[in-house]
Every structure is written in C-alpha cells, then in structure tokens.
N, C-alpha and C. Protein backbone atom coordinates (compact mmCIF):
# COMPACT_ATOMS: atom_id res chain seq x y z
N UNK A 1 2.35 9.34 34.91
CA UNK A 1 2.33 9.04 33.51
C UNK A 1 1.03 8.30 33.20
N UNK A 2 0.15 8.79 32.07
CA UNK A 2 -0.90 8.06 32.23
C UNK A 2 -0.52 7.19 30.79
N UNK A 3 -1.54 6.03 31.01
CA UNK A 3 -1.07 4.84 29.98
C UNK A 3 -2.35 3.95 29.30
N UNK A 4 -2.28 4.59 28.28
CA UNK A 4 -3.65 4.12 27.51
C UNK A 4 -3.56 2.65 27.64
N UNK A 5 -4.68 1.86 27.50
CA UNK A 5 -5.14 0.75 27.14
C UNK A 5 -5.31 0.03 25.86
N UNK A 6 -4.24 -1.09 25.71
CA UNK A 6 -4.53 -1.42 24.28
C UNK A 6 -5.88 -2.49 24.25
N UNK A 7 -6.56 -1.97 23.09
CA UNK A 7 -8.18 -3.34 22.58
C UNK A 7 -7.55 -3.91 22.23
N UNK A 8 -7.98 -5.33 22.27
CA UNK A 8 -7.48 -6.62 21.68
C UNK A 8 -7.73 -6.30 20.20
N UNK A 9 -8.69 -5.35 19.28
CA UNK A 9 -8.57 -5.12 17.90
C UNK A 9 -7.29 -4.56 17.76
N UNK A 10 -6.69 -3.29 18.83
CA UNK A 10 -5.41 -2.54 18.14
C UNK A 10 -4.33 -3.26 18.45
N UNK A 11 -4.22 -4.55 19.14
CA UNK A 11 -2.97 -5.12 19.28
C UNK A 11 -3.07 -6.56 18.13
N UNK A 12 -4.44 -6.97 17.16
CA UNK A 12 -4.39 -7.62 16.71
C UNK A 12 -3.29 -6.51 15.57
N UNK A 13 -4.17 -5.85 15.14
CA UNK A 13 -3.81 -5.06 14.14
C UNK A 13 -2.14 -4.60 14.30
N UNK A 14 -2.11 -4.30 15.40
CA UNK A 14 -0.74 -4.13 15.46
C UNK A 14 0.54 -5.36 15.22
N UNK A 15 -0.13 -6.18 15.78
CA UNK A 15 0.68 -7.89 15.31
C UNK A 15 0.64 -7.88 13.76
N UNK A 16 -0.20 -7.94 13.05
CA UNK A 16 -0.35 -8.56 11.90
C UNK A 16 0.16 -7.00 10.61
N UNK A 17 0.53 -5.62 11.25
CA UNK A 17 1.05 -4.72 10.56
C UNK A 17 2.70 -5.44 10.72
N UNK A 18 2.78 -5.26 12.11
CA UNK A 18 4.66 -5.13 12.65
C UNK A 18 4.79 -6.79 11.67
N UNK A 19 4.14 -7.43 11.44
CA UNK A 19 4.61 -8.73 10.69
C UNK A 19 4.45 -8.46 8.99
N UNK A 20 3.62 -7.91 8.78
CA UNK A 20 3.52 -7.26 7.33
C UNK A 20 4.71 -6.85 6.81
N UNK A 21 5.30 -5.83 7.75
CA UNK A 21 6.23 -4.64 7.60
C UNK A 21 7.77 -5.74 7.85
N UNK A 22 7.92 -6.60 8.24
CA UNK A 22 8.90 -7.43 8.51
C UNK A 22 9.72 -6.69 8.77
N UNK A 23 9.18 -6.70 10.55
CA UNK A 23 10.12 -5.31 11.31
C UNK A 23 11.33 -4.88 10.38
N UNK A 24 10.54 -3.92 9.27
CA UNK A 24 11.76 -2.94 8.73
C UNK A 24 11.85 -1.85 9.71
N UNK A 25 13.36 -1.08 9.14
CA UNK A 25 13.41 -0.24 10.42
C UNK A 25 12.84 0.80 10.92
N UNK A 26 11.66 1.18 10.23
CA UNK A 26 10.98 2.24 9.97
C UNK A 26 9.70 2.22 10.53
N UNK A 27 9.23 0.47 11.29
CA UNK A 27 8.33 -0.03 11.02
C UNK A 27 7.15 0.80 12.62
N UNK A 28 8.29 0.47 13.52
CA UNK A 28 8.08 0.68 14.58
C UNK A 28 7.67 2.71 15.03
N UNK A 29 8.12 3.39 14.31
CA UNK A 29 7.87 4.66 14.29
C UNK A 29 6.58 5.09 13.80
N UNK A 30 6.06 4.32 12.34
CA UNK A 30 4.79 4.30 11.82
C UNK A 30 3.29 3.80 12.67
N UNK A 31 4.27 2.70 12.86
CA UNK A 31 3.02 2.12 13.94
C UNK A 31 2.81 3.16 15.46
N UNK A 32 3.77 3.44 16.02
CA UNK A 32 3.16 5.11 16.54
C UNK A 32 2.61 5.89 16.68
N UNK A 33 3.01 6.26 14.96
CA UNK A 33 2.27 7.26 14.95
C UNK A 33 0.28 6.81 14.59
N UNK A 34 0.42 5.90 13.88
CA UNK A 34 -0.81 5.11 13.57
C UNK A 34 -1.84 5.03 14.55
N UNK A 35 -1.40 5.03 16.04
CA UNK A 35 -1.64 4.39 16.91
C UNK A 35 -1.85 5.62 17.69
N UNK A 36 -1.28 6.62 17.48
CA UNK A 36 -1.15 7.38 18.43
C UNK A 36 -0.63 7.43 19.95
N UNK A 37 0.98 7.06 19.70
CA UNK A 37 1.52 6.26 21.09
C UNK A 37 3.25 6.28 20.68
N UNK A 38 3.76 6.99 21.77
CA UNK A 38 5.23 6.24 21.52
C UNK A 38 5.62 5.63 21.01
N UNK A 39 7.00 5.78 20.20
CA UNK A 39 7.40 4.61 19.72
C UNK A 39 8.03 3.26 20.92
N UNK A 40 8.48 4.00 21.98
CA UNK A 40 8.58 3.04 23.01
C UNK A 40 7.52 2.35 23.63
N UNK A 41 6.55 3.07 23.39
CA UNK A 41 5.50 1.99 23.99
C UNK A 41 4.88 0.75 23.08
N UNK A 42 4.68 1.34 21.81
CA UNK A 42 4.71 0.42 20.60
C UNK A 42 5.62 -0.75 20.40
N UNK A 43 7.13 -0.41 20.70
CA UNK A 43 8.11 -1.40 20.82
C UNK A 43 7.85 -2.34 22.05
N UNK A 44 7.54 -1.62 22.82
CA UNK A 44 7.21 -2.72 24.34
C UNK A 44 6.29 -3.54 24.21
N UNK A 45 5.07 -2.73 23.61
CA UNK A 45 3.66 -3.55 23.92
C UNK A 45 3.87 -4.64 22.59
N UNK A 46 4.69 -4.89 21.62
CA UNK A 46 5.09 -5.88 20.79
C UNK A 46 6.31 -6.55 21.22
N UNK A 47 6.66 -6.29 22.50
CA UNK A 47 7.80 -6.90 22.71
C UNK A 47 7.02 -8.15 23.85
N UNK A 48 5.88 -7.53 24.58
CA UNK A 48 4.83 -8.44 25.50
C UNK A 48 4.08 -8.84 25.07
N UNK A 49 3.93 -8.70 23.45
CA UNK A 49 3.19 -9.56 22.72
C UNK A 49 3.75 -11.24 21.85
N UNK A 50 5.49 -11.01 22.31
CA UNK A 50 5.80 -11.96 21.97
C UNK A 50 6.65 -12.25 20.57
N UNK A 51 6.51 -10.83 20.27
CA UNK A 51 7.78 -10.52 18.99
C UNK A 51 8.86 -9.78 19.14
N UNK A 52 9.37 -10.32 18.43
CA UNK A 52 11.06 -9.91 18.26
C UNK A 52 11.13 -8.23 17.63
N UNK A 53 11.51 -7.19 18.77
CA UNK A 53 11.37 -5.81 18.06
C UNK A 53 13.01 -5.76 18.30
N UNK A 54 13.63 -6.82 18.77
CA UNK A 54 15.24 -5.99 18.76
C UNK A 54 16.09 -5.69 17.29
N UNK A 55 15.16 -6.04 16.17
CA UNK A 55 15.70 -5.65 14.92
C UNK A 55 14.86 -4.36 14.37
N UNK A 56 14.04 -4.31 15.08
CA UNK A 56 13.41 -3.16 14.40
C UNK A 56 14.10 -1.85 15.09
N UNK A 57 13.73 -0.92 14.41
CA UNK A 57 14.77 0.47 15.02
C UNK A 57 13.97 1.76 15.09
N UNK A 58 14.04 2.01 16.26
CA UNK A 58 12.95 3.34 16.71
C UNK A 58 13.96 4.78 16.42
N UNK A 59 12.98 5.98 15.51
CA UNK A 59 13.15 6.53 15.44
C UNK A 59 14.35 7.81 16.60
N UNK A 60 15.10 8.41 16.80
CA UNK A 60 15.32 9.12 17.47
C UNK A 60 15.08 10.53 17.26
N UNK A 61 14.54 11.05 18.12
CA UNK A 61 14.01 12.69 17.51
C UNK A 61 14.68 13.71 17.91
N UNK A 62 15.55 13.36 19.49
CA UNK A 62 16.33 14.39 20.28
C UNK A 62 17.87 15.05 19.50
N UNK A 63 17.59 16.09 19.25
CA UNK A 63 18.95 16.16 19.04
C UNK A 63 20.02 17.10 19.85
N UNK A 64 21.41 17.06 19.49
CA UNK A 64 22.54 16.76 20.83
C UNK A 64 23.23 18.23 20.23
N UNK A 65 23.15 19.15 20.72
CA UNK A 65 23.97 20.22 19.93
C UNK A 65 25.46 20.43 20.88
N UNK A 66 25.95 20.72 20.00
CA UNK A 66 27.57 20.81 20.60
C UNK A 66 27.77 22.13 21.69
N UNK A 67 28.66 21.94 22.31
CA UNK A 67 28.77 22.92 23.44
C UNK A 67 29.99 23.72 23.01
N UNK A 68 30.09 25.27 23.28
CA UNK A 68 31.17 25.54 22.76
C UNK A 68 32.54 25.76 23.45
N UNK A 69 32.47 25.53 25.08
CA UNK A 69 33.37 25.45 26.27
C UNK A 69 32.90 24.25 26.97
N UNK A 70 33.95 23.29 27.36
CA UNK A 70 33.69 21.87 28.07
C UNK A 70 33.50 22.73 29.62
N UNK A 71 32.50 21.97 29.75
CA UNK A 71 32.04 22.31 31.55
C UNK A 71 33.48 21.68 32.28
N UNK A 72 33.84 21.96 33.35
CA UNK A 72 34.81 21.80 33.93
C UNK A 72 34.60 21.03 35.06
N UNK A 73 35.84 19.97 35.28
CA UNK A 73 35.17 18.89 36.00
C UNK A 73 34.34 19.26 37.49
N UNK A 74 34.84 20.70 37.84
CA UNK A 74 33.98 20.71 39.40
C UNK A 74 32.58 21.09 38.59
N UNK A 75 32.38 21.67 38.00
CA UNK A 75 30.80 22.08 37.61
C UNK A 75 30.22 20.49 37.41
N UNK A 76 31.01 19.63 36.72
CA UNK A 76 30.50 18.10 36.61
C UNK A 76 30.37 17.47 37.89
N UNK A 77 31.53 17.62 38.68
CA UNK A 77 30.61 16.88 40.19
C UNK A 77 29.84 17.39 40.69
N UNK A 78 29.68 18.73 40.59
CA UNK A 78 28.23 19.13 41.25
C UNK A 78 27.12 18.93 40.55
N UNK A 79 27.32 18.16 39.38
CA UNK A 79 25.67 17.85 39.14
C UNK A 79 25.58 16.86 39.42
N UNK A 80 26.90 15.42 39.43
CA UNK A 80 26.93 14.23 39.75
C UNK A 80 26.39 14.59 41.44
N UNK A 81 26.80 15.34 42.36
CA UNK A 81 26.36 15.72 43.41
C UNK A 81 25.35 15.42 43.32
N UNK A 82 24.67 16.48 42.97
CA UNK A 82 22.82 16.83 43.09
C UNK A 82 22.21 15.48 42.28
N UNK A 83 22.78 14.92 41.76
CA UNK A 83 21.58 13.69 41.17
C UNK A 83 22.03 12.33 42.13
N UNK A 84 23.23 12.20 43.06
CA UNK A 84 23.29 11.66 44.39
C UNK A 84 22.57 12.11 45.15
N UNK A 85 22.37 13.14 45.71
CA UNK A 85 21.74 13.75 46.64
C UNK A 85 20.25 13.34 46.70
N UNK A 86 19.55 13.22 45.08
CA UNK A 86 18.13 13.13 44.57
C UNK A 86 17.94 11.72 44.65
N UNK A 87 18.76 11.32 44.83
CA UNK A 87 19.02 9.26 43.75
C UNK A 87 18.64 8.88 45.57
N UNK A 88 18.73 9.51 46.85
CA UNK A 88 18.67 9.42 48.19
C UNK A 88 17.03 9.77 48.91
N UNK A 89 16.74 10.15 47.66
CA UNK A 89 14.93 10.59 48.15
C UNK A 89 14.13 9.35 47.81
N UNK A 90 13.44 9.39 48.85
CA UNK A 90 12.30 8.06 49.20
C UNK A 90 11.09 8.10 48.28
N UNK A 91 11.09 6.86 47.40
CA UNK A 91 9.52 7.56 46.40
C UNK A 91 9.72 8.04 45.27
N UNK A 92 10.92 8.02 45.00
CA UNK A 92 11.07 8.15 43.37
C UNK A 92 10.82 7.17 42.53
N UNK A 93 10.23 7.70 41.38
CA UNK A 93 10.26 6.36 40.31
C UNK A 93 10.58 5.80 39.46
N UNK A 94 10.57 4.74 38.49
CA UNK A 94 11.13 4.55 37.47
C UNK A 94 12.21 5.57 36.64
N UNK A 95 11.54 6.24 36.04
CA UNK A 95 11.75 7.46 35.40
C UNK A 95 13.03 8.11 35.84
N UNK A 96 12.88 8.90 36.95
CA UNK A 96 13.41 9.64 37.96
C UNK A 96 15.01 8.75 37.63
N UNK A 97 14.50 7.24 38.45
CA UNK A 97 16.06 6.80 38.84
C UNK A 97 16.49 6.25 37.40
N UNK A 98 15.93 5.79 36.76
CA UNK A 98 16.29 5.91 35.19
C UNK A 98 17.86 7.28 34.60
N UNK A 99 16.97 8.66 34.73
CA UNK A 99 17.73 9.51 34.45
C UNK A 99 19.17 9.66 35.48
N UNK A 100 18.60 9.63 36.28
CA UNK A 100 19.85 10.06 37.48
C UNK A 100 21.04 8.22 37.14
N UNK A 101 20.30 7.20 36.59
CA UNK A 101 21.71 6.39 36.00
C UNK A 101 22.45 6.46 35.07
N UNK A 102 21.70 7.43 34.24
CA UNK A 102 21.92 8.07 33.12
C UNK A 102 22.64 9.25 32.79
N UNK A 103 22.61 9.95 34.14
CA UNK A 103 24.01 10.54 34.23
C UNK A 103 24.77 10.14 34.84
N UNK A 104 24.71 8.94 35.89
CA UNK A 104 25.97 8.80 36.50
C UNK A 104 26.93 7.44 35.39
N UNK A 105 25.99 7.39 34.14
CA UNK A 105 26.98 6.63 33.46
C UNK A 105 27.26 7.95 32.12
N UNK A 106 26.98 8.90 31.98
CA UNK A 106 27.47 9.75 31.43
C UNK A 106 28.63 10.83 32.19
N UNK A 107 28.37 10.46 33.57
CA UNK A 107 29.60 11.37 34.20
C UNK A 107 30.77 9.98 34.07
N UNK A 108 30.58 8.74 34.28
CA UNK A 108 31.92 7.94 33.92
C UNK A 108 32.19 8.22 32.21
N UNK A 109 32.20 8.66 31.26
CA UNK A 109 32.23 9.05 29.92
C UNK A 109 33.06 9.78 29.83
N UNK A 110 32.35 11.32 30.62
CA UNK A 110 33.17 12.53 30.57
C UNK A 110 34.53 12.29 31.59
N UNK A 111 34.31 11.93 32.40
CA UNK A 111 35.72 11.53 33.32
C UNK A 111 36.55 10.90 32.01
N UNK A 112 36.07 10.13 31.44
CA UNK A 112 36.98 9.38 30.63
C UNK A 112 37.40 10.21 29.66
N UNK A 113 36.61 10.71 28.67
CA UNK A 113 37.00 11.67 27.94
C UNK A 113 37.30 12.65 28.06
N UNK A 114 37.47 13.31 29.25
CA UNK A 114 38.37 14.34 30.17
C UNK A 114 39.80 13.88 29.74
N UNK A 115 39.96 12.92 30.48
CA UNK A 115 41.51 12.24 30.84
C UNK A 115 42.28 11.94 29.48
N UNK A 116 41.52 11.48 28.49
CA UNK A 116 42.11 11.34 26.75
C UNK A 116 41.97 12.77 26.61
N UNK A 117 41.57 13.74 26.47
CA UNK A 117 41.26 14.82 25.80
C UNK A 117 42.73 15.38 26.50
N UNK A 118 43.02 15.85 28.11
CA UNK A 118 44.31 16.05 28.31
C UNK A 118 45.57 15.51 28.53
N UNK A 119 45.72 13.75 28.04
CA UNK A 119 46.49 13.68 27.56
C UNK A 119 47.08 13.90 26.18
N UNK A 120 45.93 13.95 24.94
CA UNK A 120 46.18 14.23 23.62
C UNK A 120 46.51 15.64 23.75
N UNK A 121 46.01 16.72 24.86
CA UNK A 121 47.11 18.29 24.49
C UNK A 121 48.15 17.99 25.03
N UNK A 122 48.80 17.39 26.01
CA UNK A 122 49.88 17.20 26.68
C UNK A 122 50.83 16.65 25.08
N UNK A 123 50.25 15.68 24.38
CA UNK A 123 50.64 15.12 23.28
C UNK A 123 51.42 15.99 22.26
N UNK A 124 50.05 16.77 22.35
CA UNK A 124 50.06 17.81 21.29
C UNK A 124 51.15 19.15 21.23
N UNK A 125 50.81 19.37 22.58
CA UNK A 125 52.05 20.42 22.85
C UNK A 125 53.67 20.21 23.30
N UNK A 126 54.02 18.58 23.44
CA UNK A 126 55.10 18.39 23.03
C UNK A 126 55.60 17.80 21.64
N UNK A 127 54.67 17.65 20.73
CA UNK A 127 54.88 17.41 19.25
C UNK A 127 55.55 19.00 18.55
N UNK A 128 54.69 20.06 19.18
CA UNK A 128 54.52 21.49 18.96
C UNK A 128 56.08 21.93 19.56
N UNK A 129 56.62 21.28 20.63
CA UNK A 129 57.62 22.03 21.42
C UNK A 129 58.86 20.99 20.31
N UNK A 130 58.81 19.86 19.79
CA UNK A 130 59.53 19.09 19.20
C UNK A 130 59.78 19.31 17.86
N UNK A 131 58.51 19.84 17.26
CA UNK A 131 58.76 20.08 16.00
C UNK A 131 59.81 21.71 15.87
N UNK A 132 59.47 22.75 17.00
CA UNK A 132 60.29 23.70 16.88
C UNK A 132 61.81 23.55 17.03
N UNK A 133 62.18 22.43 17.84
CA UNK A 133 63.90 21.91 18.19
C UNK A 133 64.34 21.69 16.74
N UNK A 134 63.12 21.01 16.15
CA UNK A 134 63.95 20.14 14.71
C UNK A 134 63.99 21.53 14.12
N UNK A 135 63.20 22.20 13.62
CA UNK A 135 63.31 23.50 13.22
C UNK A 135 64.58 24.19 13.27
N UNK A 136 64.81 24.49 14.42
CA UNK A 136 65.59 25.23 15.11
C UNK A 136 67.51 24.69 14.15
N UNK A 137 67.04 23.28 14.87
CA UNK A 137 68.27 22.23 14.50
C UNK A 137 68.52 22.32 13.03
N UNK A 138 67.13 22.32 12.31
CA UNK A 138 67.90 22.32 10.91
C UNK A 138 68.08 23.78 10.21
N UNK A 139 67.57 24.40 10.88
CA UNK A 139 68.26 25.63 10.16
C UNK A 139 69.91 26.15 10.87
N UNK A 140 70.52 25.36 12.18
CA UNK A 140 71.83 25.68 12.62
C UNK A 140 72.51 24.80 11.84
N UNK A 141 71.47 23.43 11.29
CA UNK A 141 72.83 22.83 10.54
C UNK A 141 73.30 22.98 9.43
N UNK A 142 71.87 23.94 8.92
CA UNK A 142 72.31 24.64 7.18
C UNK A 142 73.31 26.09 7.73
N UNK A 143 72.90 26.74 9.09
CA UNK A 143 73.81 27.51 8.88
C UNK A 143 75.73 26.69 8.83
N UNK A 144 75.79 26.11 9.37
CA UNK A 144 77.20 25.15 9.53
C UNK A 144 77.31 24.62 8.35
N UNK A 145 76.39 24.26 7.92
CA UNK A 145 76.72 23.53 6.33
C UNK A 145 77.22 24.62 5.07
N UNK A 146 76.71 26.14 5.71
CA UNK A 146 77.29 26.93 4.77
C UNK A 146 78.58 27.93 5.20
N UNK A 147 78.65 27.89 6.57
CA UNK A 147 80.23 28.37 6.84
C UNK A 147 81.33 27.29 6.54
N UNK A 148 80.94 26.13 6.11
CA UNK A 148 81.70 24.93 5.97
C UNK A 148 81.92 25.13 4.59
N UNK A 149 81.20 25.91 3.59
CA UNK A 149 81.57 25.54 2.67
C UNK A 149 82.08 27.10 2.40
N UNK A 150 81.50 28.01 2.97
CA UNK A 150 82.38 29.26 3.01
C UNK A 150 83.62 29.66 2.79
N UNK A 151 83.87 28.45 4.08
CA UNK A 151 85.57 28.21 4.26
C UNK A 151 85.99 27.16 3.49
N UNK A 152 85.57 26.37 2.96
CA UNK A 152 86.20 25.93 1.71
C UNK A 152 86.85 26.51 0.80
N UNK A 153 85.76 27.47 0.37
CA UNK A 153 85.89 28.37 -0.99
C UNK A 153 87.04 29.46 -0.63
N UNK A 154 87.02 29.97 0.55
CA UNK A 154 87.78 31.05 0.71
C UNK A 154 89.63 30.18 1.15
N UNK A 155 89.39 28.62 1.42
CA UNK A 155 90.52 27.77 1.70
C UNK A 155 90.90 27.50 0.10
N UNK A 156 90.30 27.51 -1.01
CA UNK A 156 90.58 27.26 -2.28
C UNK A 156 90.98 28.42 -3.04
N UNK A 157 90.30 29.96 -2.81
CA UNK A 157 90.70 30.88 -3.51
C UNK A 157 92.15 31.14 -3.20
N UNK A 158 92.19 30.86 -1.47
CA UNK A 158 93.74 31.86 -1.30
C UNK A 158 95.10 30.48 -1.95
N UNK A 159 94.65 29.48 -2.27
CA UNK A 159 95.84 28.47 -2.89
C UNK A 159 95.45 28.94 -4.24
C-alpha cells in the first residue's frame, strides 16, 4: 500500500478546514476528496493530529445487495475454513488479518442468525399447524351447533 506524505501546509489546512466545518458529518468525506486521499486516511491523519473525528462521519460507498438463497451452513464453514487456514500463513499483514477477523466475526452473526431464523420457522409452522386445529374446531362446533338446533326444531315440530 503506498502512502502519500502529508506537508505541514496540507495538514495545516486540513486542521483549520475540519475546525471550520465543526466536524459536520459530511466534513470528513470533503476533505478527501479535497485532498485527494481516503476518507480513512483523512480521519486518521486528524485523529494523529490531535482532534476529535469520532463525531464526524465518513461516508460509506460499499453497497450490500441481498442474496436470494442463504448459503448453507457447510458452504459457511468452509470459508470460515479457508480464512483459518490463511489467518496460519507467516507474513501477513494488517489488512489481510483485518479481513479474515472480519469474517470470523461475521461467521459468529450468521451462526446466530441461522439459529433465530430456524427457530422463527419452527414458530411459524406450528402457528400454521395451530391455526388449522382452530379452524378445523370451529367449523365442527358450528357443525354441532346446528344439528343441535336441528333437533330442536324437529323436537318442537313433532309436539
């Protein structure tokens, strides 16, 4: 990763904008682009300059599109696999072991939201099997409620 050098002019300038702007949340993305530099690096190199960027709020650009079949948990340990397997190589860096914690705290997620997701059908499909009993039940008790009165009527005609 190569990593430009800030001049003491672009980090003045950068102090006395990010204080202008009274880290609004917008503030930190502009200066970026201004700069020509990450917004993470912008946030850092003002964070080693001694200001407060935890109120300011960096843009996010990635976006997350929905999947239309949940991967299934063996396809999930085998990637938790392979980023164990990688997380075991000598000489990796920042970065590298960055991501690979980054899924192994996104594979504790999906485990989790695995386990809610099939207990809410388990939920679901005895609400589904319950609501058909009541069903069931109240249409035997209207049928009884009307041979009951069947035989009333036919106990009243013949007196």
């Amino acid at each position: 990763m190569v990593h430009k050098t800030w001049k003491a002019v672009e980090e003045k300038t950068l102090i006395d904008e990010f204080k202008k702007a009274g880290g609004s949340p917008i503030v930190i993305s502009k200066l970026a682009k201004r700069f020509n530099r990450s917004p993470e690096a912008v946030a850092k190199k003002l964070g080693r300059l001694g200001l407060n960027v935890v109120g300011a709020k960096i843009e996010v650009t990635t976006t997350i599109e929905k999947v239309k079949n949940l991967p299934s948990l063996e396809e999930v340990l085998k990637l938790v696999a392979g980023a164990l397997q990688k997380a075991t190589e000598p000489g990796l860096g920042k970065t590298e072991l960055q991501r690979l914690s980054t899924i192994a705290d996104l594979y504790k997620a999906y485990v989790d939201g695995l386990e809610r997701y099939v207990q809410y059908r388990k939920i679901e499909e005895r609400l589904v099997e319950l609501e058909k009993k009541y069903g069931d039940l109240a249409k035997e008790k209207t049928k009884d409620h009307a041979s009951k009165r069947d035989s009333a009527q036919l106990v009243q005609a013949a007196t």
